[in-house]
PDB file of N, CA and C in Angstrom:
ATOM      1  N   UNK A   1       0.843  -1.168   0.000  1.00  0.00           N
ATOM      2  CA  UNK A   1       0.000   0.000   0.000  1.00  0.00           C
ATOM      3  C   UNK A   1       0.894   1.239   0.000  1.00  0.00           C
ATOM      4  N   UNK A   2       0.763   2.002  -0.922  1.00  0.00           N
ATOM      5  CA  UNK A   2       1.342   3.212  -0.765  1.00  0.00           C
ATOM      6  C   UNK A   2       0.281   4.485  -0.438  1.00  0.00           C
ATOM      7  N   UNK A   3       0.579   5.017   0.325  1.00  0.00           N
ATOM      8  CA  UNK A   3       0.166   6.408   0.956  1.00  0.00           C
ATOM      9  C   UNK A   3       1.171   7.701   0.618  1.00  0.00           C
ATOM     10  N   UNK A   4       0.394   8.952  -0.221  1.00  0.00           N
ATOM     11  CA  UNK A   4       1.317  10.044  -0.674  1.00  0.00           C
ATOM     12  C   UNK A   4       0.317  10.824  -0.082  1.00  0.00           C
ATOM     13  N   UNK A   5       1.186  12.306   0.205  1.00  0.00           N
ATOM     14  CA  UNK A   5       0.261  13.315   0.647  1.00  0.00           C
ATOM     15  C   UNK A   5       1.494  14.632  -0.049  1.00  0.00           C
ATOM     16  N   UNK A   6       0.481  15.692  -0.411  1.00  0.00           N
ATOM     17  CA  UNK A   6       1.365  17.157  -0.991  1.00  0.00           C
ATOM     18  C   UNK A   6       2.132  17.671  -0.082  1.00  0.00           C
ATOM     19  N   UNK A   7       3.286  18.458  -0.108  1.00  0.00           N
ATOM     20  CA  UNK A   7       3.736  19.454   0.950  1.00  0.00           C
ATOM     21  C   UNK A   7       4.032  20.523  -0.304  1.00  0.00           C
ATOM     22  N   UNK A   8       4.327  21.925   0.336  1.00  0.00           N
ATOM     23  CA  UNK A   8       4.660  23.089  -0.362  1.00  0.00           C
ATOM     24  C   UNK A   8       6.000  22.346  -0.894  1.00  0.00           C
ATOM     25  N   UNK A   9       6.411  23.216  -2.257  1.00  0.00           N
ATOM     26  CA  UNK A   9       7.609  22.792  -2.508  1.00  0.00           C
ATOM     27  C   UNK A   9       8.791  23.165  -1.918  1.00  0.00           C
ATOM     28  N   UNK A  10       8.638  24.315  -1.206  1.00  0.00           N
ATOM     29  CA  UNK A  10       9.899  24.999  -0.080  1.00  0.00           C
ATOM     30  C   UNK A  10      10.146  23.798   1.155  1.00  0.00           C
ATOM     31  N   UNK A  11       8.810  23.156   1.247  1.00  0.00           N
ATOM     32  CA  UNK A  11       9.063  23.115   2.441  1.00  0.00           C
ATOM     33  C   UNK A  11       9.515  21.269   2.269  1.00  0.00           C
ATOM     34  N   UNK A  12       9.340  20.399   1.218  1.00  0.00           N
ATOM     35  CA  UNK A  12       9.418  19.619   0.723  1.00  0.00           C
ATOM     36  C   UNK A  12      11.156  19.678   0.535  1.00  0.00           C
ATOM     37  N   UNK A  13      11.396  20.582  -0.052  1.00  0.00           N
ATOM     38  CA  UNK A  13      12.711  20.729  -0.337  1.00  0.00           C
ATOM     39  C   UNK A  13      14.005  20.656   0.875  1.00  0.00           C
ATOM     40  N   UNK A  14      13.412  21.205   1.690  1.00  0.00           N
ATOM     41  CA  UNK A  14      13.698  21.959   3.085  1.00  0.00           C
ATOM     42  C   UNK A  14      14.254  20.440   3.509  1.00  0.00           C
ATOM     43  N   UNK A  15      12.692  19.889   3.863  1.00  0.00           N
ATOM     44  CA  UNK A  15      12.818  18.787   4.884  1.00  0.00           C
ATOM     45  C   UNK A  15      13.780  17.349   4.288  1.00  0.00           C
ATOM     46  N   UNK A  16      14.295  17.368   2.631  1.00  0.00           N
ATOM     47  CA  UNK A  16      15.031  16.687   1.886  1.00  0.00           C
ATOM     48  C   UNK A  16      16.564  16.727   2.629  1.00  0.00           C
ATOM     49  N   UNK A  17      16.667  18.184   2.827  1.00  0.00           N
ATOM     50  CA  UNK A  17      17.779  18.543   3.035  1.00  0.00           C
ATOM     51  C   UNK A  17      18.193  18.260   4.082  1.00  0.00           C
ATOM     52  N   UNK A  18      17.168  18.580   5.375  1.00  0.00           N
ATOM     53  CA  UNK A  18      17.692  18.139   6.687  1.00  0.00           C
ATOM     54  C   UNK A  18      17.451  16.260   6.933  1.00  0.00           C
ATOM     55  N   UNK A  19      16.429  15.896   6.515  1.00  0.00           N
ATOM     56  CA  UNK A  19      16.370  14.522   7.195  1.00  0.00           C
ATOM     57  C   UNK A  19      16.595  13.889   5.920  1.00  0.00           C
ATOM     58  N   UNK A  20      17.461  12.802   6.655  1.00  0.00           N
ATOM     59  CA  UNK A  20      18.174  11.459   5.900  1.00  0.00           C
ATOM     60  C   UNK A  20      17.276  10.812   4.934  1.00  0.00           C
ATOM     61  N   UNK A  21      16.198  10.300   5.269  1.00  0.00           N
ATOM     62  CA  UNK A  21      15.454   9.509   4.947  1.00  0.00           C
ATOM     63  C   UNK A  21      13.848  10.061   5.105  1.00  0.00           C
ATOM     64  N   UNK A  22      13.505  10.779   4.491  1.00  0.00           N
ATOM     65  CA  UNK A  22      11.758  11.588   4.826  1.00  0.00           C
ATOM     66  C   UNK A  22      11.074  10.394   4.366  1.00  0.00           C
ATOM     67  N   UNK A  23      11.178   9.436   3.930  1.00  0.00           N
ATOM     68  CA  UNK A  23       9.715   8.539   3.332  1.00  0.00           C
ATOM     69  C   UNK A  23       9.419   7.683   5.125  1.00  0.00           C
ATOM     70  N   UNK A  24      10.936   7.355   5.378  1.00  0.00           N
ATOM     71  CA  UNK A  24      10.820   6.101   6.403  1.00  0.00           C
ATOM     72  C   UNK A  24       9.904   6.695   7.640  1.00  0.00           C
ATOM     73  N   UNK A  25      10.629   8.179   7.923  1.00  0.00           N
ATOM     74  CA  UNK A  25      10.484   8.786   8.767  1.00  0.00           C
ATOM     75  C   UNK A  25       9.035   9.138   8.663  1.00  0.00           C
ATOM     76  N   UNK A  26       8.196   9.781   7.662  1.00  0.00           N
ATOM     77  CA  UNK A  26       6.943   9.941   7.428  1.00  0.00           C
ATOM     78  C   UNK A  26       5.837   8.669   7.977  1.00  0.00           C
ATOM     79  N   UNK A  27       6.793   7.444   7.132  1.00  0.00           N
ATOM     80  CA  UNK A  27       5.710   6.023   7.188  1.00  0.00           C
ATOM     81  C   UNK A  27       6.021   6.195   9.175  1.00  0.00           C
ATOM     82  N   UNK A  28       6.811   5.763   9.837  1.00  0.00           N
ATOM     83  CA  UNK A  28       6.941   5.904  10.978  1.00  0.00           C
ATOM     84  C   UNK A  28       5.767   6.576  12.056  1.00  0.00           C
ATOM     85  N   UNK A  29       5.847   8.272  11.856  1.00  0.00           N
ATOM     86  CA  UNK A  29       4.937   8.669  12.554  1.00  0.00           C
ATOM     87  C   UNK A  29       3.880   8.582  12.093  1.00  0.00           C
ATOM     88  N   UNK A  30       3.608   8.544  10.874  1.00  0.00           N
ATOM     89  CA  UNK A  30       1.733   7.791  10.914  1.00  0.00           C
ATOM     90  C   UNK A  30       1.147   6.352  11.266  1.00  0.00           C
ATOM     91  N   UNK A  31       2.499   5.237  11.478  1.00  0.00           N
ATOM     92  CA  UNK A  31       1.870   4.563  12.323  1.00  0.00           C
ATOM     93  C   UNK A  31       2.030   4.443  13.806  1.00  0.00           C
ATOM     94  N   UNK A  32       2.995   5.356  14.183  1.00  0.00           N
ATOM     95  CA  UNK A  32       2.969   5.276  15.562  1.00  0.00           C
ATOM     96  C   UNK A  32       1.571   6.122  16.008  1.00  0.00           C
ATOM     97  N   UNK A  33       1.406   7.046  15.131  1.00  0.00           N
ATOM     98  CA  UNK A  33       0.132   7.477  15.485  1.00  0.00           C
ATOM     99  C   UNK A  33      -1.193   6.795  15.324  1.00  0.00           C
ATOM    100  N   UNK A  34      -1.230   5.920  14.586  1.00  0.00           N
ATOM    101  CA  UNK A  34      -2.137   4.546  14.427  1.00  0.00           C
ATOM    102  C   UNK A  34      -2.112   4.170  15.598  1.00  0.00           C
ATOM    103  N   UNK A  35      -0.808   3.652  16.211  1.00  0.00           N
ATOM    104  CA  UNK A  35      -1.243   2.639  17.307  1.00  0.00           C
ATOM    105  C   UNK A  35      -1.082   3.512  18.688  1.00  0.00           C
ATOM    106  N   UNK A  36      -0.753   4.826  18.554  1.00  0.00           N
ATOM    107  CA  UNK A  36      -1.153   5.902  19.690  1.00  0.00           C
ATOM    108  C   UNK A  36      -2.652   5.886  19.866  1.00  0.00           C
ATOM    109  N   UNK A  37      -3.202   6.228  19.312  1.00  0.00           N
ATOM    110  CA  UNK A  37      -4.873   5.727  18.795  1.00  0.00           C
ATOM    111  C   UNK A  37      -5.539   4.991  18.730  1.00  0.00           C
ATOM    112  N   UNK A  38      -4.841   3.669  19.082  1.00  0.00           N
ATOM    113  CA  UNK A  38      -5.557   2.125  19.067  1.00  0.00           C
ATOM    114  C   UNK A  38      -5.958   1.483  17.874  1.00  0.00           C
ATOM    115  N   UNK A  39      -5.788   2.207  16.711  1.00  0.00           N
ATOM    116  CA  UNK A  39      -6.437   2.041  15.783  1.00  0.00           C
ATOM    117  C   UNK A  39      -5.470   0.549  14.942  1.00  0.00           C
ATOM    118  N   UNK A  40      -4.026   0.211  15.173  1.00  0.00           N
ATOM    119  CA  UNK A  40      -3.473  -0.814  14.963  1.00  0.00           C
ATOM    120  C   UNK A  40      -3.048  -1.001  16.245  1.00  0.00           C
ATOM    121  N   UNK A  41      -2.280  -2.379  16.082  1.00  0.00           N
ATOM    122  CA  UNK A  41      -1.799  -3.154  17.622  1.00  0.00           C
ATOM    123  C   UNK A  41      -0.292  -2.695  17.834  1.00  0.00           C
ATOM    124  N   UNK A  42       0.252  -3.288  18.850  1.00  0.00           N
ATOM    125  CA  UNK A  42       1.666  -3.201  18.994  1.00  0.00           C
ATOM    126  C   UNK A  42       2.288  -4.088  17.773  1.00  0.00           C
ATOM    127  N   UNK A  43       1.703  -5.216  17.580  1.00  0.00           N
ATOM    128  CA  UNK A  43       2.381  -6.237  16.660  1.00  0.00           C
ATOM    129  C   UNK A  43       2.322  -5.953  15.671  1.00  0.00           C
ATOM    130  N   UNK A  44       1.129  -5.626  15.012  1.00  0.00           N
ATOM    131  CA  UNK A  44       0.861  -4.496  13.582  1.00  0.00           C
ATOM    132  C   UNK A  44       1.839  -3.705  13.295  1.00  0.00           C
ATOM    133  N   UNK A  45       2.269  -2.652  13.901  1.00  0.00           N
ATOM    134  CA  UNK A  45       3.345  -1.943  14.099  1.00  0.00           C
ATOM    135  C   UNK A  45       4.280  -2.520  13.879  1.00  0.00           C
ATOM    136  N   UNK A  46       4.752  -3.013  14.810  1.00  0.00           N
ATOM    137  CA  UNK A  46       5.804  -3.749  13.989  1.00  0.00           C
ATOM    138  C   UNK A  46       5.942  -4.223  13.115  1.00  0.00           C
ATOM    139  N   UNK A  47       5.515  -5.079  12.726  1.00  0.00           N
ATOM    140  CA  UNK A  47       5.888  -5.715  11.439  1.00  0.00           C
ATOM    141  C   UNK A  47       5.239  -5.103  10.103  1.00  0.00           C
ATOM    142  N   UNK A  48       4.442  -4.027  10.294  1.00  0.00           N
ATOM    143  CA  UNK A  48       4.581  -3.231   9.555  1.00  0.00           C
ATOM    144  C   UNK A  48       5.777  -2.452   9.493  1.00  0.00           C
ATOM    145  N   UNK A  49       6.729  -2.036  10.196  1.00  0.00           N
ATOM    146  CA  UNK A  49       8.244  -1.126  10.452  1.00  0.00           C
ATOM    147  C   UNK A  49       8.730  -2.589   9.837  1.00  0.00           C
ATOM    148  N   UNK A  50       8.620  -3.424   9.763  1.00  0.00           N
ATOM    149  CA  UNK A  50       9.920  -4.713   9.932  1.00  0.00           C
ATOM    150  C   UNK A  50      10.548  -4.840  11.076  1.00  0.00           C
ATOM    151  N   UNK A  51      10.002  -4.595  11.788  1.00  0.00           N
ATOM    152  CA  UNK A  51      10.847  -4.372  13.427  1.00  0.00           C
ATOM    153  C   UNK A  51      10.761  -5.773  14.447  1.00  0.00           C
ATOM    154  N   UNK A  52      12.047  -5.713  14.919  1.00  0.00           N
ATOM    155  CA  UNK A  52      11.784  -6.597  15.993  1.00  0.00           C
ATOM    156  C   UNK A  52      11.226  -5.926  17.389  1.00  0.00           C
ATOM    157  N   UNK A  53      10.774  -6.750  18.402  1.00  0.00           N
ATOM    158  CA  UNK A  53       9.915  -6.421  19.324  1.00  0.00           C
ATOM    159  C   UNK A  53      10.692  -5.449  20.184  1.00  0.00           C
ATOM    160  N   UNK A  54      11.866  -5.929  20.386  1.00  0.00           N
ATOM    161  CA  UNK A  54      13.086  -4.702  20.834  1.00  0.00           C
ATOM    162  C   UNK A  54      13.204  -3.084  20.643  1.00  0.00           C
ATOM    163  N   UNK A  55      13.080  -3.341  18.549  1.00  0.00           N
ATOM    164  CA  UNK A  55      13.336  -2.365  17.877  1.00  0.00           C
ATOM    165  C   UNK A  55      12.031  -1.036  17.817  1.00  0.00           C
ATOM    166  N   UNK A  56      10.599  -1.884  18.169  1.00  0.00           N
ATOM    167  CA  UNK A  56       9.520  -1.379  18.241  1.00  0.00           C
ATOM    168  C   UNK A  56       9.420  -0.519  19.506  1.00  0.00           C
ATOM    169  N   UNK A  57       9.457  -1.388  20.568  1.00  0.00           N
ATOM    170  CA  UNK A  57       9.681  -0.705  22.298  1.00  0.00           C
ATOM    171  C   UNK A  57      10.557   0.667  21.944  1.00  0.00           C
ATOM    172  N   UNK A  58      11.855   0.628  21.547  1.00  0.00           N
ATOM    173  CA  UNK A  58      12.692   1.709  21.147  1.00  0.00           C
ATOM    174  C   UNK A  58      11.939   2.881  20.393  1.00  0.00           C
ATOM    175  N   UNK A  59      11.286   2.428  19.159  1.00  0.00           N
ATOM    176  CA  UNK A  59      10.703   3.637  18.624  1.00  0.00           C
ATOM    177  C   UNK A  59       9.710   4.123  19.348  1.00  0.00           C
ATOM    178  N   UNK A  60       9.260   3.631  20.224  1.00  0.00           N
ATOM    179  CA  UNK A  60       8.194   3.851  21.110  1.00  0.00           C
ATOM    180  C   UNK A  60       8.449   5.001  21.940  1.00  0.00           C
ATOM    181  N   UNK A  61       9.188   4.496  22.521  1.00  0.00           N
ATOM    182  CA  UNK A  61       9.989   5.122  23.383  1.00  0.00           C
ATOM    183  C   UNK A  61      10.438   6.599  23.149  1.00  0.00           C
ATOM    184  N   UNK A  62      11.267   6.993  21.416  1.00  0.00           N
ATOM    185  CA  UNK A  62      11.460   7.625  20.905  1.00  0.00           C
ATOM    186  C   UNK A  62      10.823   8.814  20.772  1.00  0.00           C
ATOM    187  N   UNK A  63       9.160   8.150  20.481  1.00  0.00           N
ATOM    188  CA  UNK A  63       7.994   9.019  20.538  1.00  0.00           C
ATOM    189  C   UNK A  63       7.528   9.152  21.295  1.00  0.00           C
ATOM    190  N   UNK A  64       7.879   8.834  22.428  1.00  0.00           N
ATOM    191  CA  UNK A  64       7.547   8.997  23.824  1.00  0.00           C
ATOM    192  C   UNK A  64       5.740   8.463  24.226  1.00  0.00           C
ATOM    193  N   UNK A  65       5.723   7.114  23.626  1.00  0.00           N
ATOM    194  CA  UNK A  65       4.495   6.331  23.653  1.00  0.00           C
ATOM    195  C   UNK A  65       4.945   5.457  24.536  1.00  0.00           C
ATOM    196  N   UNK A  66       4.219   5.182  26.068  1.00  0.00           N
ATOM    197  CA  UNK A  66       4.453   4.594  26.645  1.00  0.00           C
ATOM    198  C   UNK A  66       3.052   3.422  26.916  1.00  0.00           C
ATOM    199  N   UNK A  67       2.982   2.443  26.723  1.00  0.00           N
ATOM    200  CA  UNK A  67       1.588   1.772  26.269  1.00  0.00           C
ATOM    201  C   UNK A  67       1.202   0.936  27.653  1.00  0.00           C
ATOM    202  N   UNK A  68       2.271   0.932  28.432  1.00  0.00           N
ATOM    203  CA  UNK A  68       2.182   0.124  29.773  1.00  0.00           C
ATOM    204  C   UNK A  68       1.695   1.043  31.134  1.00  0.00           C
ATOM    205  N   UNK A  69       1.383   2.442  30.795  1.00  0.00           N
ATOM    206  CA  UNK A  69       0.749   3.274  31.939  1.00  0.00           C
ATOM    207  C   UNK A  69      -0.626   3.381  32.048  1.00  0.00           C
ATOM    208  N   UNK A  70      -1.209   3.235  33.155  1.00  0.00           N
ATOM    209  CA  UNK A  70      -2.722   2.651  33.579  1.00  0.00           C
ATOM    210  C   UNK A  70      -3.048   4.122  33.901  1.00  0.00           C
ATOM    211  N   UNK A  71      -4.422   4.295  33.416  1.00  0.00           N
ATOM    212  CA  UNK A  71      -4.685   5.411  33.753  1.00  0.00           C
ATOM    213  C   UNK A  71      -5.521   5.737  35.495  1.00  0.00           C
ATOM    214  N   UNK A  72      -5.580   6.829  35.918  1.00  0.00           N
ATOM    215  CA  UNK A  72      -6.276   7.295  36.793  1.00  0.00           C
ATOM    216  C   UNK A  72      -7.429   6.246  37.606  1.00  0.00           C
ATOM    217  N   UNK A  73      -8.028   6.100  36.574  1.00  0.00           N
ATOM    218  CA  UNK A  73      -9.231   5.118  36.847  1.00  0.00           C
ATOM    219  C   UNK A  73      -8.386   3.707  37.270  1.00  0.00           C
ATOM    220  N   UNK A  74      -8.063   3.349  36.181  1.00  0.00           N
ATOM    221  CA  UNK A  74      -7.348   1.667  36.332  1.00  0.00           C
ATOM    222  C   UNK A  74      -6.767   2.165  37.703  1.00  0.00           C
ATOM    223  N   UNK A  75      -5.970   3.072  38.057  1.00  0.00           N
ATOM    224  CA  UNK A  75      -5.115   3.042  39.252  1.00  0.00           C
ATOM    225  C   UNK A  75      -5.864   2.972  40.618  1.00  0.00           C
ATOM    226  N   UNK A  76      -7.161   3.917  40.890  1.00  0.00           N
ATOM    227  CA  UNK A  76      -8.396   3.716  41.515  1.00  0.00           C
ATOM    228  C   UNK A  76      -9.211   2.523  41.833  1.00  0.00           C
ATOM    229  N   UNK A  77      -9.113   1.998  40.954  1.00  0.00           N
ATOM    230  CA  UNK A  77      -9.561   0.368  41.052  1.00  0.00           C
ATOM    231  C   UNK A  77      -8.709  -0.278  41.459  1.00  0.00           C
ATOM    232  N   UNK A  78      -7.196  -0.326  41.056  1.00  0.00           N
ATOM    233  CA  UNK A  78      -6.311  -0.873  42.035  1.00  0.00           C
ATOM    234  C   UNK A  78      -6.507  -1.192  43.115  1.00  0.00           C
ATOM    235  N   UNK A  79      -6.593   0.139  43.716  1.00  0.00           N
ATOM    236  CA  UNK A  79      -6.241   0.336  44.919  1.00  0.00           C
ATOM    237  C   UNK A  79      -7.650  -0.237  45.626  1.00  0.00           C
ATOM    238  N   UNK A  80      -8.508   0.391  45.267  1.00  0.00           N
ATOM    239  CA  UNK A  80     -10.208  -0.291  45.425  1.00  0.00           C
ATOM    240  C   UNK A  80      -9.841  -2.003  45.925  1.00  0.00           C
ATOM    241  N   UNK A  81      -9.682  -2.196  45.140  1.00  0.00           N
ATOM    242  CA  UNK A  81      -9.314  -3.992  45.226  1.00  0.00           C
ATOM    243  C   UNK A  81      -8.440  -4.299  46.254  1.00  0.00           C
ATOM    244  N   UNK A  82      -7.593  -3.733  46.116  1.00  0.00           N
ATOM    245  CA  UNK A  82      -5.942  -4.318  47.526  1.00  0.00           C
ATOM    246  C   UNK A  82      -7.011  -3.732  48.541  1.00  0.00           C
ATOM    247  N   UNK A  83      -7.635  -2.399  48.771  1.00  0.00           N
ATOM    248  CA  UNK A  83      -8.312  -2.353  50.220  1.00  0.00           C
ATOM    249  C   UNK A  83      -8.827  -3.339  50.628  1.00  0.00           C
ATOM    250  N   UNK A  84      -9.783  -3.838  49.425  1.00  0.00           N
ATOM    251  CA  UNK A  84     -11.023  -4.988  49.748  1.00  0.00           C
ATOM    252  C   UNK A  84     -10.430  -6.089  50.351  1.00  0.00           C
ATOM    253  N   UNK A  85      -9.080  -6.340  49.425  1.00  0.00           N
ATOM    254  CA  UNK A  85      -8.489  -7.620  49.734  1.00  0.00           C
ATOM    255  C   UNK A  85      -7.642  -7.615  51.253  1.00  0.00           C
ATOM    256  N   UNK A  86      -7.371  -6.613  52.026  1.00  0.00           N
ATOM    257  CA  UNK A  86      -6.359  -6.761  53.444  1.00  0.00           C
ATOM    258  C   UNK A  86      -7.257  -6.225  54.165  1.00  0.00           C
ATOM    259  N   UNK A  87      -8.900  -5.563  53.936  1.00  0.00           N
ATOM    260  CA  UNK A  87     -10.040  -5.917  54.789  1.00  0.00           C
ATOM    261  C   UNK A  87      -9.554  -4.178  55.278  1.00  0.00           C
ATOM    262  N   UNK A  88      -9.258  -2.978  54.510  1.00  0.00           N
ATOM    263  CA  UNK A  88      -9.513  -1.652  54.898  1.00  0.00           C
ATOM    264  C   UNK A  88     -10.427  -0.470  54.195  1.00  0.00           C
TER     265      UNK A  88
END
């Protein structure tokens, strides 16, 4: 599947110049933003990148997607539960 989108030509030009590789880098953040979104999986991701599970965590990381933090609620219920369970 290929995916293209326009940029100005200045700015097309621009971004040639500074980054190494603009296609990889492009495909990259639109699927990390996929699976920022839920909309693909962790494994999707990957092997859509070709990545090993290592290499994926890393880009993750990169983008500062951390997929293992429980939110507010989940943490509330936690705690809900351990009370119930040592009887406070």
């Amino acid at each position: 599947m290929s995916i293209t989108f326009d940029l100005p030509p200045a700015v097309e030009q621009q971004l040639r110049r500074d980054v190494t590789n603009l296609d990889v880098l492009a495909k990259e953040a639109a699927l990390v933003e996929l699976y920022r979104q839920g909309t693909i999986s962790y494994h999707q991701l990957g092997i859509s990148l070709g990545m090993t599970r290592f290499e994926t965590d890393d880009l993750l990381k990169r983008h500062h997607v951390t997929e293992d933090l429980i939110t507010a609620e989940e943490l509330g219920e936690q705690i809900a539960t351990l009370r119930r369970l040592i009887g406070k």
